[in-house]
Protein backbone atom coordinates (compact mmCIF):
# COMPACT_ATOMS: atom_id res chain seq x y z
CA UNK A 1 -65.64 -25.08 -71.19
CA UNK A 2 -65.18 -22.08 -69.07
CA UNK A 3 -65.13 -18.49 -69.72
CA UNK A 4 -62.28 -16.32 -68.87
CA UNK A 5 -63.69 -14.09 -66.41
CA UNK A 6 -63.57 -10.10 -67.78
CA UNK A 7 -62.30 -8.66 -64.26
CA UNK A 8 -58.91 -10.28 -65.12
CA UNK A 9 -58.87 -8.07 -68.21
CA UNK A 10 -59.92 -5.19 -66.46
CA UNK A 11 -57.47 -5.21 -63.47
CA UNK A 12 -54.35 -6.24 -66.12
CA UNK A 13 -55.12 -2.90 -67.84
CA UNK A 14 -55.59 -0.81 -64.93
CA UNK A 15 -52.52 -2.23 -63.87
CA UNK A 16 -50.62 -1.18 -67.14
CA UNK A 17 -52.13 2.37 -67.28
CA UNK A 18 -51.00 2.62 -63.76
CA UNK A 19 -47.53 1.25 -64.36
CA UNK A 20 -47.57 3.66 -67.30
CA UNK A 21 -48.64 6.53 -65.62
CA UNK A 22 -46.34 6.32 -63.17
CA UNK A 23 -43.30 5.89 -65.82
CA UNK A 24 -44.71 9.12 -67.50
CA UNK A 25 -44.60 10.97 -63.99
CA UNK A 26 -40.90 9.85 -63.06
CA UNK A 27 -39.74 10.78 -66.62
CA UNK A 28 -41.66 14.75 -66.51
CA UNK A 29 -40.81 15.52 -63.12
CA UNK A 30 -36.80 13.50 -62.78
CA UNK A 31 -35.43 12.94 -66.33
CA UNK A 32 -36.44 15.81 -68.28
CA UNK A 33 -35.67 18.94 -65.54
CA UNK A 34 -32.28 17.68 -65.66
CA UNK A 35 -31.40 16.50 -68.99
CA UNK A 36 -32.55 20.39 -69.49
CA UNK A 37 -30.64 22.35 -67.13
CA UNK A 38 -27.93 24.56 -67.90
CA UNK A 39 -24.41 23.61 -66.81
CA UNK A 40 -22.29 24.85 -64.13
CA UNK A 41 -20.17 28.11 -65.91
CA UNK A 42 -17.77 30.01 -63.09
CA UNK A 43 -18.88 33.44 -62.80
CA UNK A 44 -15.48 34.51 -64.32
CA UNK A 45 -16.70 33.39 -67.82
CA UNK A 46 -19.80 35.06 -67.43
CA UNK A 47 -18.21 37.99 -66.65
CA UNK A 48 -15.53 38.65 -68.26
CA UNK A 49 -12.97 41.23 -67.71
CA UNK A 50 -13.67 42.68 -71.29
CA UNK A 51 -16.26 42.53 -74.05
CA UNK A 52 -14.41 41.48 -77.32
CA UNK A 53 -15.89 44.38 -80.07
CA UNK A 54 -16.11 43.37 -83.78
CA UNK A 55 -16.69 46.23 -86.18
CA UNK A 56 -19.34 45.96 -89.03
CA UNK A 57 -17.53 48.63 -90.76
CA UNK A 58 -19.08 50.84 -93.58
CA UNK A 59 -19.08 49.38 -97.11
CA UNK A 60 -19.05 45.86 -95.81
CA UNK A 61 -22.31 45.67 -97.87
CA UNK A 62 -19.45 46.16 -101.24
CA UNK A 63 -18.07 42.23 -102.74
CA UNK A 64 -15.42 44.65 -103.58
CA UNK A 65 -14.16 45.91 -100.04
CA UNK A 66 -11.37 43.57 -98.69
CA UNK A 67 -12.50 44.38 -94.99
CA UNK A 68 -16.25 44.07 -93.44
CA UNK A 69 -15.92 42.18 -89.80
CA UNK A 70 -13.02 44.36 -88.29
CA UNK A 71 -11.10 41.83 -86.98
CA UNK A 72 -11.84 39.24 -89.44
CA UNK A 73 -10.21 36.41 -87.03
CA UNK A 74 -10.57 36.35 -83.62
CA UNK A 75 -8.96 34.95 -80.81
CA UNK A 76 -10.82 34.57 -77.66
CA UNK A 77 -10.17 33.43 -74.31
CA UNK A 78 -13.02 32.13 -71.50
CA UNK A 79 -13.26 34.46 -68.13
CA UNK A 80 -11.09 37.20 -70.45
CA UNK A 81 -12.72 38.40 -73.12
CA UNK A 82 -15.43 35.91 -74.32
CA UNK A 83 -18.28 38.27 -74.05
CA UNK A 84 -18.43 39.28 -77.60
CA UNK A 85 -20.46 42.53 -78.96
CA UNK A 86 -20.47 43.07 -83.00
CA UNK A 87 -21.79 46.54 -83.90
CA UNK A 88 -22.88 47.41 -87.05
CA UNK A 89 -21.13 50.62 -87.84
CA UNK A 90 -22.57 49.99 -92.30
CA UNK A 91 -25.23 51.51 -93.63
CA UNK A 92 -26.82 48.51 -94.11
CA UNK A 93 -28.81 45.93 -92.62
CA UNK A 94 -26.02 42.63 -91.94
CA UNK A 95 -26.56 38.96 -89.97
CA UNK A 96 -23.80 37.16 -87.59
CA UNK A 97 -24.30 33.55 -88.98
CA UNK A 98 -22.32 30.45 -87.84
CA UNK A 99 -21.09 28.58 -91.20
CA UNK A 100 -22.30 25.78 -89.44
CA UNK A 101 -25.23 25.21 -86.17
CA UNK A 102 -23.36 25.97 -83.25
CA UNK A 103 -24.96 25.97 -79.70
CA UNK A 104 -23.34 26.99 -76.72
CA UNK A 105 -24.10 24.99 -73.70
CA UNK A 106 -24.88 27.58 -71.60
CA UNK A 107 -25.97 30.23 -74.06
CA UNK A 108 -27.97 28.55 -76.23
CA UNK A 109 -28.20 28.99 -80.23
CA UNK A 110 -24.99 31.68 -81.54
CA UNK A 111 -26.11 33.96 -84.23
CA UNK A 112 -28.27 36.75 -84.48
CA UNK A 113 -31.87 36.86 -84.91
CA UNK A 114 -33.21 38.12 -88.24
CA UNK A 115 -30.81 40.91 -89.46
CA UNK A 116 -28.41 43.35 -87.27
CA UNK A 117 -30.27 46.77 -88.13
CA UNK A 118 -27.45 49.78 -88.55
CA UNK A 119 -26.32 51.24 -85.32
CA UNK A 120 -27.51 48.02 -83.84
CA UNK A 121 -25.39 45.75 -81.77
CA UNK A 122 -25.59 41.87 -81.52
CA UNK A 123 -23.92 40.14 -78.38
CA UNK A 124 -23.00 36.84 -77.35
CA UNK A 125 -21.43 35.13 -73.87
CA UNK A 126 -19.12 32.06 -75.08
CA UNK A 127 -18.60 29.27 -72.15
CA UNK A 128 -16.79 26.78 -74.10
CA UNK A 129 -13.63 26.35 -76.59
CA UNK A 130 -14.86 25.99 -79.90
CA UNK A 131 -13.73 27.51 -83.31
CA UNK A 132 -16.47 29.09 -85.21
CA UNK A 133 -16.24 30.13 -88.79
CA UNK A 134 -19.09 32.78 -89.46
CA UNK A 135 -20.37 34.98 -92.36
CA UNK A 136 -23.36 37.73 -92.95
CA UNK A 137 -25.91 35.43 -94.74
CA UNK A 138 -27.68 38.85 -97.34
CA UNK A 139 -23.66 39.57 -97.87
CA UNK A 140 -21.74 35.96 -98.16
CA UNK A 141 -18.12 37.66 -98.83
CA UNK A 142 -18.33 38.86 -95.31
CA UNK A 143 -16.67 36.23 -93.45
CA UNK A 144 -15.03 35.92 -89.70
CA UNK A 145 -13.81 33.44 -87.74
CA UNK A 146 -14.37 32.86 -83.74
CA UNK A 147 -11.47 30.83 -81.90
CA UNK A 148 -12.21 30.56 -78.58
CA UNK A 149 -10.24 29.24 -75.91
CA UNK A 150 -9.45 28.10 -72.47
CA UNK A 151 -6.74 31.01 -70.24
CA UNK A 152 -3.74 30.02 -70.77
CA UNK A 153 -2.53 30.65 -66.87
């Protein structure tokens, strides 16, 4: 009987961890770059003629107060007014929270970061049509709703 010589052993795995390596490299430096890049968004929706404001008005911290997002439903439209601003106008401390994860496209994660201090503004660039039911997570009964849309000319 023979023995199986070791060199065959020892170029078959240096020819998987090169095969292997060179996978890895194509998939860093080809697949991922542009599975993460941002879409294409006309400068017309990321500047819009206006910035949509929403009102955090004072006592929206009261269950009792009918109003607290001032307008409480919101139509939008992309390249008109889909740069939205909400400024807290309360006394208290509120959050913009999608009812549900949303994520823009282009603008990443929508809702504000940790709470929306009084005074304070939070601001957001929509891209896309979507409709987006929100609400101030400390506050529940404050609720809004987002629809955003394509122009309609």
């Amino acid at each position: 009987m023979s023995a199986v010589s070791s060199h065959a052993y020892g170029i078959g795995i240096i020819t998987v961890i090169v095969g292997l390596s060179a996978g890895l490299v194509f998939y860093q430096y080809f697949y991922i770059p542009e599975s993460l890049a941002k879409p294409q968004v006309s400068e017309e929706i990321l500047e819009p003629e206006e910035i949509k404001v929403i009102d955090i008005i004072p006592g929206s911290a009261d269950p009792n107060q009918q109003d607290n997002f001032v307008p409480k439903l919101v139509n939008i439209q992309l390249g008109i007014d889909n740069h939205v601003k909400w400024t807290n106008s309360d006394q208290t401390p509120h959050t913009v929270t999608p009812d549900h994860k949303y994520e823009d496209e282009y603008s990443g994660m929508f809702g504000s970061e940790g709470v929306v201090m009084p005074g304070e503004t939070y601001e957001f660039v929509f891209t896309e049509p979507a409709e987006i039911p929100y609400h101030c997570d400390p506050h529940p009964w404050m609720t809004g709703t987002l629809e955003i849309t394509k122009q309609r000319f």
